[in-house]
C-alpha atoms as a PDB file:
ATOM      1  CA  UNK A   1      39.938  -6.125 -13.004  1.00  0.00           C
ATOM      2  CA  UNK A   2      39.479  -3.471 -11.316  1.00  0.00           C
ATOM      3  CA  UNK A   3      38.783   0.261 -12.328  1.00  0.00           C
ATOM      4  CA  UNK A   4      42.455   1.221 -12.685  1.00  0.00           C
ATOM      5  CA  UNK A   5      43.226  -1.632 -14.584  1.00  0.00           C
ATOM      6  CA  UNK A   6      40.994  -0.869 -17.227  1.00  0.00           C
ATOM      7  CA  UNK A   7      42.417  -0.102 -20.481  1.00  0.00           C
ATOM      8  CA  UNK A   8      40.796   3.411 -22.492  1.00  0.00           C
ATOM      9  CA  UNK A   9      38.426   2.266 -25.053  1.00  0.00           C
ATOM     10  CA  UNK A  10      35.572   4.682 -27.463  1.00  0.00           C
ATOM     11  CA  UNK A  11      32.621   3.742 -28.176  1.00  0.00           C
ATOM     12  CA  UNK A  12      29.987   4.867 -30.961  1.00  0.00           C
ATOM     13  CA  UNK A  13      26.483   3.385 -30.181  1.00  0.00           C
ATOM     14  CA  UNK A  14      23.221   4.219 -32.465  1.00  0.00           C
ATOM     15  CA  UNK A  15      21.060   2.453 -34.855  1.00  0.00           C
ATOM     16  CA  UNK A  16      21.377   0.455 -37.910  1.00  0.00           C
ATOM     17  CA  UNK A  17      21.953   2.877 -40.409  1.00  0.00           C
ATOM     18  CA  UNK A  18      22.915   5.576 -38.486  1.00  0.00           C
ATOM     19  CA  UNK A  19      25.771   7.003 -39.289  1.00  0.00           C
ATOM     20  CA  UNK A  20      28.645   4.755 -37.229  1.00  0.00           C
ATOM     21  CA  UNK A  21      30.388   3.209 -39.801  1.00  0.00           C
ATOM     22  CA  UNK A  22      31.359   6.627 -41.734  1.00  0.00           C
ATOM     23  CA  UNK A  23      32.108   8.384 -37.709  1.00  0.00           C
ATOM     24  CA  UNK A  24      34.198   5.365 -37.304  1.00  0.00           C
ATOM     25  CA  UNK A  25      35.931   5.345 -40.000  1.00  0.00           C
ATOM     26  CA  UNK A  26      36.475   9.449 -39.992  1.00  0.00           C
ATOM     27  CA  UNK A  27      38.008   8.523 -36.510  1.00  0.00           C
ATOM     28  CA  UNK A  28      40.052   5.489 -37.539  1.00  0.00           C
ATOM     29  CA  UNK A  29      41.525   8.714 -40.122  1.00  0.00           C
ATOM     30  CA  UNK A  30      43.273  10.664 -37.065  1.00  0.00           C
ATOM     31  CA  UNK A  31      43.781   7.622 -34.479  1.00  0.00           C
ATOM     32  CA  UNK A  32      45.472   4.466 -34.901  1.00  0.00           C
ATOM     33  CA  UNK A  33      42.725   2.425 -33.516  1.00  0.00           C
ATOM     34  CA  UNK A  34      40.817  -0.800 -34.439  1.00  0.00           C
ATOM     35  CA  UNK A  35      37.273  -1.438 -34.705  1.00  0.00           C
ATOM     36  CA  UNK A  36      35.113  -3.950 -32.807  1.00  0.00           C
ATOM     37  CA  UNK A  37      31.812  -4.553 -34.137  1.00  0.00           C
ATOM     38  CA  UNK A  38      28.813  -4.373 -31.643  1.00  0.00           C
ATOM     39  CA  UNK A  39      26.378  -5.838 -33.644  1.00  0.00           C
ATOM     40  CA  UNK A  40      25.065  -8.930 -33.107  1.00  0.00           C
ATOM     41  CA  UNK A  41      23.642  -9.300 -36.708  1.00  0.00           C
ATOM     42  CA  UNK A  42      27.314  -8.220 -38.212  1.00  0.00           C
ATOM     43  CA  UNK A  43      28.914 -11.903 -36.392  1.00  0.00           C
ATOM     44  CA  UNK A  44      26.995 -14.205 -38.991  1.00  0.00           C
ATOM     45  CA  UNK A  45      28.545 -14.241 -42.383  1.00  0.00           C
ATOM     46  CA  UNK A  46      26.030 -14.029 -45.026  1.00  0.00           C
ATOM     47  CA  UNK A  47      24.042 -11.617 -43.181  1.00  0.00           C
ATOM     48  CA  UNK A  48      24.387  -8.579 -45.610  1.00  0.00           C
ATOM     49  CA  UNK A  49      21.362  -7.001 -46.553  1.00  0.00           C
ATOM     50  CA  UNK A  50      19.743  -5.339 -43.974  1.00  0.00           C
ATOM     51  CA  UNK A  51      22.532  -5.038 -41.387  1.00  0.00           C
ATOM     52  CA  UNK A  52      24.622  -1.785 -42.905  1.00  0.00           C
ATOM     53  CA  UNK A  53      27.671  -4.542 -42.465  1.00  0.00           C
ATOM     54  CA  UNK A  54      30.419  -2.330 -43.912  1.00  0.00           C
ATOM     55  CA  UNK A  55      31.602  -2.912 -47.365  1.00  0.00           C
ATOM     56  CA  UNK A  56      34.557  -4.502 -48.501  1.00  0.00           C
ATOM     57  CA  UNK A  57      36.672  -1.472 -48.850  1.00  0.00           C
ATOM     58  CA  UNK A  58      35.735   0.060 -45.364  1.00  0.00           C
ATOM     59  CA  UNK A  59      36.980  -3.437 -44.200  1.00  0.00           C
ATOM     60  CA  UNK A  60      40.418  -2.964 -45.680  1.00  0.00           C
ATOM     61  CA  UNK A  61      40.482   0.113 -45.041  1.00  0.00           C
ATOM     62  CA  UNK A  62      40.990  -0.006 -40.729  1.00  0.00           C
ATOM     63  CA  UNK A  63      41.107  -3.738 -38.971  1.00  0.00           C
ATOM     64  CA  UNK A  64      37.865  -4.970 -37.860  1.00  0.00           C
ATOM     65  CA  UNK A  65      36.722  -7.239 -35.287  1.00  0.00           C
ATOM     66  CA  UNK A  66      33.806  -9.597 -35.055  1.00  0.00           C
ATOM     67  CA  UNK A  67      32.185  -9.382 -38.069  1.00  0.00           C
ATOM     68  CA  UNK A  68      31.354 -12.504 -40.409  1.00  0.00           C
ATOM     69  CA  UNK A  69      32.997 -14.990 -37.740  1.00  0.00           C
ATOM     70  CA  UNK A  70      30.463 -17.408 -37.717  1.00  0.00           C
ATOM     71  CA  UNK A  71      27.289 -18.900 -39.734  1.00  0.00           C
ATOM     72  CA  UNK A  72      23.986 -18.394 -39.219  1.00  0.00           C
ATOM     73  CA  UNK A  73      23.172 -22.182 -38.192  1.00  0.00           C
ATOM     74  CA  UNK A  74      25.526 -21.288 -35.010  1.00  0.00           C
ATOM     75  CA  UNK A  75      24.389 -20.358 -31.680  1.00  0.00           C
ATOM     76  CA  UNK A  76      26.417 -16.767 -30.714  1.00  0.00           C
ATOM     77  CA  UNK A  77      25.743 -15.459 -27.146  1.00  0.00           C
ATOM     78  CA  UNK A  78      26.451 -12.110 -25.132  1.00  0.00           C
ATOM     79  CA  UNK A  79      28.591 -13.975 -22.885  1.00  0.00           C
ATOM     80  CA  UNK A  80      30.437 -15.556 -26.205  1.00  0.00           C
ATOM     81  CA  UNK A  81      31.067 -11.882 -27.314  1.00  0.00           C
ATOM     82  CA  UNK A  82      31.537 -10.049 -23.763  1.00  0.00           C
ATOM     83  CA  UNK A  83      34.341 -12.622 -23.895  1.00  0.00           C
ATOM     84  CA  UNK A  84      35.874 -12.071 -27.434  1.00  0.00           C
ATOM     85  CA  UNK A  85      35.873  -8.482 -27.298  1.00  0.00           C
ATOM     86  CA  UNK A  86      37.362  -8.112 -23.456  1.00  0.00           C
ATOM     87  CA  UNK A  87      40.299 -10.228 -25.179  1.00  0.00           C
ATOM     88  CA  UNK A  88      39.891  -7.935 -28.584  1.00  0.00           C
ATOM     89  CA  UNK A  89      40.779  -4.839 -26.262  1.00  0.00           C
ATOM     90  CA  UNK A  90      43.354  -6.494 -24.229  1.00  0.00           C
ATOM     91  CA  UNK A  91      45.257  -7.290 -27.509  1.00  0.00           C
ATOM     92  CA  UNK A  92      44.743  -4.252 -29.567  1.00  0.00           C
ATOM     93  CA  UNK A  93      45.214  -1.647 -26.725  1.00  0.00           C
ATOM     94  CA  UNK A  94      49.031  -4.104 -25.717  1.00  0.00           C
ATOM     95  CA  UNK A  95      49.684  -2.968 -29.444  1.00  0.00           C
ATOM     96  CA  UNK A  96      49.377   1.131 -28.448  1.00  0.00           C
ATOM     97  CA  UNK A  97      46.672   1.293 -30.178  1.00  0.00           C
ATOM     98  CA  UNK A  98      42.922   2.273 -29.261  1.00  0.00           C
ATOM     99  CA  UNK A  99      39.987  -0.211 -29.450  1.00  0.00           C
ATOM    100  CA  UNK A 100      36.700   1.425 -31.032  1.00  0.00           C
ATOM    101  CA  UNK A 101      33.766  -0.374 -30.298  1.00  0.00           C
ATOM    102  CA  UNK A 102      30.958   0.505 -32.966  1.00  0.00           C
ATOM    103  CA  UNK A 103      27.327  -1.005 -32.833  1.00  0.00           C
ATOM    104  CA  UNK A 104      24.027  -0.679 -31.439  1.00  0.00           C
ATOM    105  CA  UNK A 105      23.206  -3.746 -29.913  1.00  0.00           C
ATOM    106  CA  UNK A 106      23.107  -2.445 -26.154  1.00  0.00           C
ATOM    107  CA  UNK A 107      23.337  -5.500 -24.656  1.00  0.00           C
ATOM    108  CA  UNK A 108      26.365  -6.343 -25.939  1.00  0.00           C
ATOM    109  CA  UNK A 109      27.332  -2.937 -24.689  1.00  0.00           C
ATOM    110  CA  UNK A 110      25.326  -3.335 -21.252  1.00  0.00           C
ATOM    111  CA  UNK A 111      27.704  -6.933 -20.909  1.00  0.00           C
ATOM    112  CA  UNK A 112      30.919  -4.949 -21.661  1.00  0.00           C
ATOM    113  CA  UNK A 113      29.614  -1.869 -18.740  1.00  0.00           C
ATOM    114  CA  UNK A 114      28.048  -4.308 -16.135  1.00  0.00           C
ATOM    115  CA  UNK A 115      29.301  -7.652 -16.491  1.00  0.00           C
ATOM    116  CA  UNK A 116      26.896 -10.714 -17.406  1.00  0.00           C
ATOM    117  CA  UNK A 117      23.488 -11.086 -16.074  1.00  0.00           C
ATOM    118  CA  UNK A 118      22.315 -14.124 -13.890  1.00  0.00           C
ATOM    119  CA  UNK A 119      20.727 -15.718 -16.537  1.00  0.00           C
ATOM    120  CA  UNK A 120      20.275 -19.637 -16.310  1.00  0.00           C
ATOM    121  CA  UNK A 121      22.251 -21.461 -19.043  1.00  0.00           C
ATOM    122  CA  UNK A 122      20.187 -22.555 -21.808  1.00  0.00           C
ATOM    123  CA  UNK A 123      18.453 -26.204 -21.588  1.00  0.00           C
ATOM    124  CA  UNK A 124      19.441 -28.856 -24.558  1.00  0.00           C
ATOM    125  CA  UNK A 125      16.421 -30.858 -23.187  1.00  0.00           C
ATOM    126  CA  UNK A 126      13.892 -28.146 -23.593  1.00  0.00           C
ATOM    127  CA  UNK A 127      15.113 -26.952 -26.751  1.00  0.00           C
ATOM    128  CA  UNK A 128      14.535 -30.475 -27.842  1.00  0.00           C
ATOM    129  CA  UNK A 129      10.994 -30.299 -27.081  1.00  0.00           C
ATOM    130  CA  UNK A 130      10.206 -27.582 -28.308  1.00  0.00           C
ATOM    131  CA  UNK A 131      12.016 -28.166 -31.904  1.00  0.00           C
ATOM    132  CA  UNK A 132       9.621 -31.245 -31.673  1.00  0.00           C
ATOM    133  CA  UNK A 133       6.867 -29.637 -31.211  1.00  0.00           C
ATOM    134  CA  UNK A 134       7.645 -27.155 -33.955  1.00  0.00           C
ATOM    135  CA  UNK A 135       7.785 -30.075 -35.988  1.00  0.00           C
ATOM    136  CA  UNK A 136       5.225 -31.506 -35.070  1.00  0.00           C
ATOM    137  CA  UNK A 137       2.308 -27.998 -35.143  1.00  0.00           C
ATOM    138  CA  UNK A 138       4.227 -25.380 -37.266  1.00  0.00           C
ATOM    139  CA  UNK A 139       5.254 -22.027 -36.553  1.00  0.00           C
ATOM    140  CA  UNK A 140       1.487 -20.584 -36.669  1.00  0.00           C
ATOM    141  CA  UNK A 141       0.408 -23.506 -33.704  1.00  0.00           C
ATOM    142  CA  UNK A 142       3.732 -22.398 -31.534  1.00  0.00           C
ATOM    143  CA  UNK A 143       3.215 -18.626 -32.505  1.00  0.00           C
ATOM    144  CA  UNK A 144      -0.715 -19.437 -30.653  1.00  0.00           C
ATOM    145  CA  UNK A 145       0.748 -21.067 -27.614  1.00  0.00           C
ATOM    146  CA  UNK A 146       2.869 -17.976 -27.003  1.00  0.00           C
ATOM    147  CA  UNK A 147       0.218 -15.785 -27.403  1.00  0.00           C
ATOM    148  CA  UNK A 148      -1.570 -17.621 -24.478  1.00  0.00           C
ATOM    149  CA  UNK A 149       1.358 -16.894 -22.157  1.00  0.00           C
END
């Protein structure tokens, strides 16, 4: 796509607890827009406390996007959002209206801005091994091998 192509979309970055949910919302007041979360705590449902995930009446109150969409025990990658949320703004800005991305995981944001990263795809085998291992010395033996690296 190239820079032309590109449809207009805000975005309010900052820390957990910051602030974004209320500006977004304030926004979503005066602009018929939608909300894409940019959290990559907010995706796993069940992941309240800690994550300022907005409440159930903030949800109602403008549509939001990518929030409690999977469980915890699920893997959920940058490339797995970059993906959903180039899709999210296709649809929502088709509809007139104006996407709203709100978070403060900057990758997520970096993926949107730059594209993905050459990163090698994750190895089943190796995970394997090291879930073994896991097993087999705890979490204080694997927490000393890293700390030899």
């Amino acid at each position: 796509m190239n820079h032309a192509q590109k449809p207009l979309v805000v975005a309010l970055m900052g820390p957990t607890a910051s602030g974004k949910t209320a500006a977004a919302l304030q926004v979503a007041a005066r602009i018929d827009c939608e909300i894409i979360s940019v959290d990559s705590a907010l995706v796993y449902r069940g992941m309240d406390v800690g994550t300022a995930k907005p409440t159930p009446d903030e949800l109602r109150r403008v549509p939001h996007h990518l929030i409690d969409i999977i469980d915890p025990t699920q893997a959920y990658s940058v490339m797995q959002f970059r993906q959903a949320t180039l899709e999210l703004v296709a649809d929502i800005t088709a509809r007139g209206k104006l996407a709203l991305m709100v978070g403060g995981t900057m990758l997520y944001f970096k993926a949107l801005k730059d594209g993905p990263d050459a990163l090698p795809v994750a190895d089943a085998a190796v995970r394997a091994a090291l879930d073994a291992e896991a097993a087999l010395i705890g979490t204080p033996g694997m927490h000393a091998k890293l700390a030899l690296i």
